[in-house]
Protein backbone atom coordinates (compact mmCIF):
# COMPACT_ATOMS: atom_id res chain seq x y z
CA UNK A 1 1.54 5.38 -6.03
CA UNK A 2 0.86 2.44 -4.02
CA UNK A 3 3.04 3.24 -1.22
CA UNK A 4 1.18 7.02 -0.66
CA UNK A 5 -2.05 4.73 -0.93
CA UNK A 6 -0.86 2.58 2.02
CA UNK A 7 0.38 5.66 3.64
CA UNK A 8 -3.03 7.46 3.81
CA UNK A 9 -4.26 4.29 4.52
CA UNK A 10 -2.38 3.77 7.52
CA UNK A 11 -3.17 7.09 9.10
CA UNK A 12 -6.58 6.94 8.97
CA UNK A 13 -5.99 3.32 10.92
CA UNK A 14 -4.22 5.72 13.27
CA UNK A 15 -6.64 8.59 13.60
CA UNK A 16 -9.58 5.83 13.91
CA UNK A 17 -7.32 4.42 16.24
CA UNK A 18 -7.48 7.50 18.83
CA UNK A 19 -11.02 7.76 18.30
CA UNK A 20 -11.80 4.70 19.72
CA UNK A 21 -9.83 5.54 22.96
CA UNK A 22 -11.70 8.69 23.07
CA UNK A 23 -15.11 6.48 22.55
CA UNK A 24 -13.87 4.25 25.08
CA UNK A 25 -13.27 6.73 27.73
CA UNK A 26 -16.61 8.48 26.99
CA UNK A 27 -18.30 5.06 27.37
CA UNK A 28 -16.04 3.88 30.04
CA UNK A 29 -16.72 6.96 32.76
CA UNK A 30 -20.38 7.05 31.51
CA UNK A 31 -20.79 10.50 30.13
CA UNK A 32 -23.29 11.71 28.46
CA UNK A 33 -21.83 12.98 25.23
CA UNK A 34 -22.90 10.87 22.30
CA UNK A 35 -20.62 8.47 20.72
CA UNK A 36 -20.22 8.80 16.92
CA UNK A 37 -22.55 5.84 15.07
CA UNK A 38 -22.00 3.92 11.55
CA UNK A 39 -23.90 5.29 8.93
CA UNK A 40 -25.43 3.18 6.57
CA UNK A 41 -23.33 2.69 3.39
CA UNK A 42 -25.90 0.26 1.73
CA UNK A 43 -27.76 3.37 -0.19
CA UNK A 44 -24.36 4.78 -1.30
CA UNK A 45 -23.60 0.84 -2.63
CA UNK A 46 -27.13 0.10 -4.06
CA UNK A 47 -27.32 3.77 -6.00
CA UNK A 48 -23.53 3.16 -7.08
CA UNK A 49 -24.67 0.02 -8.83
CA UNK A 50 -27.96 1.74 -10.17
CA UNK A 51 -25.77 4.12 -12.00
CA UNK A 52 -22.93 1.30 -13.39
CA UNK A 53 -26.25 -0.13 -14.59
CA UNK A 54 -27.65 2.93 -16.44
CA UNK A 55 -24.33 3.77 -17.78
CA UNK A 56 -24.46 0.35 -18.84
CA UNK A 57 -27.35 0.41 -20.53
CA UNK A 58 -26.44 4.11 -22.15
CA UNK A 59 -23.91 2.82 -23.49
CA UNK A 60 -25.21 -0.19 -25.40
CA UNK A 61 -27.46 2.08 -26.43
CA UNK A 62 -24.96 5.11 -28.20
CA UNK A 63 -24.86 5.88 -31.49
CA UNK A 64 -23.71 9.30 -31.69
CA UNK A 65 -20.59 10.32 -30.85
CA UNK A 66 -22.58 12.67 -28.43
CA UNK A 67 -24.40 9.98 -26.72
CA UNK A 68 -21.16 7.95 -26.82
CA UNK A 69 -19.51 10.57 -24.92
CA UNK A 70 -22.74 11.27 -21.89
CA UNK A 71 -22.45 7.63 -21.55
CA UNK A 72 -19.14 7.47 -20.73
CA UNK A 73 -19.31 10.32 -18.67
CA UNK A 74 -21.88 8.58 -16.86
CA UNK A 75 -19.85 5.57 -16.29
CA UNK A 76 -16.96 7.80 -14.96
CA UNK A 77 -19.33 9.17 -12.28
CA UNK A 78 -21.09 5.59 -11.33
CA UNK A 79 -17.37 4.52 -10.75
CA UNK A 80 -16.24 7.36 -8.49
CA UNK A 81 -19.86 6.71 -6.98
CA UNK A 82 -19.20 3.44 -6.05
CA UNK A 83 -15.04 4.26 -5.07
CA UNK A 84 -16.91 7.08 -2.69
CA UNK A 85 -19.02 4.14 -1.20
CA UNK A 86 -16.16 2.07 -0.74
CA UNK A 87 -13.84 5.18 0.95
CA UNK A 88 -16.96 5.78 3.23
CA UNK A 89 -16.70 1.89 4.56
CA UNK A 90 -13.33 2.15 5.17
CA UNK A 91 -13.73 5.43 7.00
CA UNK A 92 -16.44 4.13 9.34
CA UNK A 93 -14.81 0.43 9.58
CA UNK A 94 -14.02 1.80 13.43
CA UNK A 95 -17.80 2.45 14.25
CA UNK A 96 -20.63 0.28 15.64
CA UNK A 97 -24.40 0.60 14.31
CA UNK A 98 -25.38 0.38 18.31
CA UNK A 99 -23.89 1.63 21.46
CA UNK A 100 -21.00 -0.19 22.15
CA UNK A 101 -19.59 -1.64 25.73
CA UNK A 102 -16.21 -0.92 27.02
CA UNK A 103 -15.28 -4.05 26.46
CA UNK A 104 -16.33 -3.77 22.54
CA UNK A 105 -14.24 -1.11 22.37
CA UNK A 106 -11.44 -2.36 23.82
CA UNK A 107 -11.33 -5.50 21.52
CA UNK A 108 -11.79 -2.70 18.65
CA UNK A 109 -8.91 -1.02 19.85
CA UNK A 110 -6.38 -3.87 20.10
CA UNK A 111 -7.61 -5.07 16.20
CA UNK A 112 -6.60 -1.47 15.33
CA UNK A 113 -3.56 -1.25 16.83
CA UNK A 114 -2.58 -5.16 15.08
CA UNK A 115 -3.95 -3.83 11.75
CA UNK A 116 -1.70 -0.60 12.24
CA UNK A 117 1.60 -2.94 12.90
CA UNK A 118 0.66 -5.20 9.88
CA UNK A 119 0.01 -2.23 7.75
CA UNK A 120 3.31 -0.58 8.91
CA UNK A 121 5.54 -3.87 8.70
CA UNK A 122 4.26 -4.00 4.52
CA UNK A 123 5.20 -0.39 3.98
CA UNK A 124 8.77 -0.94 5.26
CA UNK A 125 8.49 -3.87 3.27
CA UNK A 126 7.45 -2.24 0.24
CA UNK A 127 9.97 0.42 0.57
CA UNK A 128 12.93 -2.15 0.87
CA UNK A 129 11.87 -3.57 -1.82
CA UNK A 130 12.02 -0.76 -4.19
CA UNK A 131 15.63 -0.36 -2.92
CA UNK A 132 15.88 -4.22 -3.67
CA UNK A 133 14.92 -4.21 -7.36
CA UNK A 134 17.00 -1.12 -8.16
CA UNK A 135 19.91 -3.59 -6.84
CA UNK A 136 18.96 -6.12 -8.59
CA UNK A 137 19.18 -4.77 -12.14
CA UNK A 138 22.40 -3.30 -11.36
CA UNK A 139 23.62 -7.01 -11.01
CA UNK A 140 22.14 -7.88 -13.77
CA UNK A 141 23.78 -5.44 -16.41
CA UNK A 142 27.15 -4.75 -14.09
CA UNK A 143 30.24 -7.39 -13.99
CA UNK A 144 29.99 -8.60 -10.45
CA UNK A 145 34.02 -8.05 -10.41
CA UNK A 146 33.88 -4.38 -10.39
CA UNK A 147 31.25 -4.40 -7.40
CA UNK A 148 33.34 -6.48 -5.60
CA UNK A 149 36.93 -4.74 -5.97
CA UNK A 150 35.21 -1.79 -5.02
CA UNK A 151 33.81 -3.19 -1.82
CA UNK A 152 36.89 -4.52 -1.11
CA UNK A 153 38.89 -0.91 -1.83
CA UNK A 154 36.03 0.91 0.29
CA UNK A 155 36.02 -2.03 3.43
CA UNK A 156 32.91 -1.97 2.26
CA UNK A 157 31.49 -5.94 3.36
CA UNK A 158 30.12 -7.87 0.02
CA UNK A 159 26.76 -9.06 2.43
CA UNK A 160 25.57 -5.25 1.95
CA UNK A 161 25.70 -5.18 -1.97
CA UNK A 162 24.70 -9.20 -2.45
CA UNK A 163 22.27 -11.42 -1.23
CA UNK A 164 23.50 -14.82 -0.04
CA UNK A 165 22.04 -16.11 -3.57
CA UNK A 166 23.73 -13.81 -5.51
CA UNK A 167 27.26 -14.58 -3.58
CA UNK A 168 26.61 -18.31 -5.03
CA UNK A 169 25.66 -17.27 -8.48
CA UNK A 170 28.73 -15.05 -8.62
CA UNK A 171 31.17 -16.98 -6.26
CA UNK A 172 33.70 -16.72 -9.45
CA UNK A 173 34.06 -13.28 -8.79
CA UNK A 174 34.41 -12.93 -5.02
CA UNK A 175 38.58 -13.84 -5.24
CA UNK A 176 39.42 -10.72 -7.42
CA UNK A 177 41.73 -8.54 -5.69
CA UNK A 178 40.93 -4.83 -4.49
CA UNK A 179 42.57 -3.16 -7.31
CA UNK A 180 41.45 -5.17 -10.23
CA UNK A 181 39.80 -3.30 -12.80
CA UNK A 182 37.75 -3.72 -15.76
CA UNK A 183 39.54 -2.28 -19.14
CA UNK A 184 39.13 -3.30 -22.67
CA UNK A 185 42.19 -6.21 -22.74
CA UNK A 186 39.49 -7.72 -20.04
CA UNK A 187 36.76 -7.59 -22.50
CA UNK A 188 38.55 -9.01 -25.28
CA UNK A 189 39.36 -11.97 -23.41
């Protein structure tokens, strides 16, 4: 789902994260041990798109079922190909093609740590949200009159079941009394 997919997103931001403090403390007391470098992800692109192309071509060129089905096969791998290229930039997005300074590191470091907090602050919000819309539909389909007798049975307050819009839309039903409730000479009226 999308929120697992910005969950594993967001701890590789965090493992990438402590890397470059342990970079910058290598590079910062001037050791000796080597500092992990970017690979190049250009021939993982360029053979991805080789292979779309190929598959491409494969397939305008099926006629059997047989050939039909290689070149779709094909396709499937040039795809996860070219997904694999795109995993590996994100994966060395934290790396430098030359030895960085301190001070590159340190600007590295304090992008990370904003990209973690943005990347944290939309899961939350993607989480409320799902929370949100489950709400929502029970407003739609529910008489707003049984919520509210119900909240106001419980001393539950009305802010935590509707939204400031929704206590507008429904301000009709906000005056019915705590033990009002819905029977059928309600619904034939």
């Amino acid at each position: 789902t999308q929120l697992e997919t910005i969950g594993s997103k967001l701890a590789m931001l965090k493992k990438q994260k402590s890397l470059l403090k342990k970079m910058w403390k290598i590079v910062y007391n001037g050791t000796d041990k080597k500092i992990p470098m970017k690979k190049s992800e250009d021939k993982m692109v360029e053979a991805a798109q080789k292979a779309i192309e190929k598959a491409k071509k494969m397939k305008d060129k099926a006629v059997t079922n047989e050939e039909k089905i290689a070149a779709t096969e094909a396709d499937e791998k040039a795809k996860q190909q070219r997904r694999d290229a795109q995993d590996m930039k994100f994966t060395q997005a934290h790396l430098w093609d030359k030895q960085p300074s301190p001070d590159q590191i340190a600007k590295r470091i304090k992008v990370w740590s904003s990209k973690i907090a943005k990347m944290e602050l939309n899961l939350k919000h993607k989480d409320d949200n799902k929370e949100v819309s489950l709400g929502t539909s029970k407003l739609n389909y529910m008489d707003p009159r049984i919520s509210v007798a119900w909240c106001k049975r419980n001393e539950v307050p009305i802010e935590k079941i509707f939204s400031k819009t929704m206590r507008d839309k429904f301000n009709w039903a906000m005056a019915v009394p705590s033990d009002w409730e819905f029977n059928a000479k309600m619904g034939e009226q």
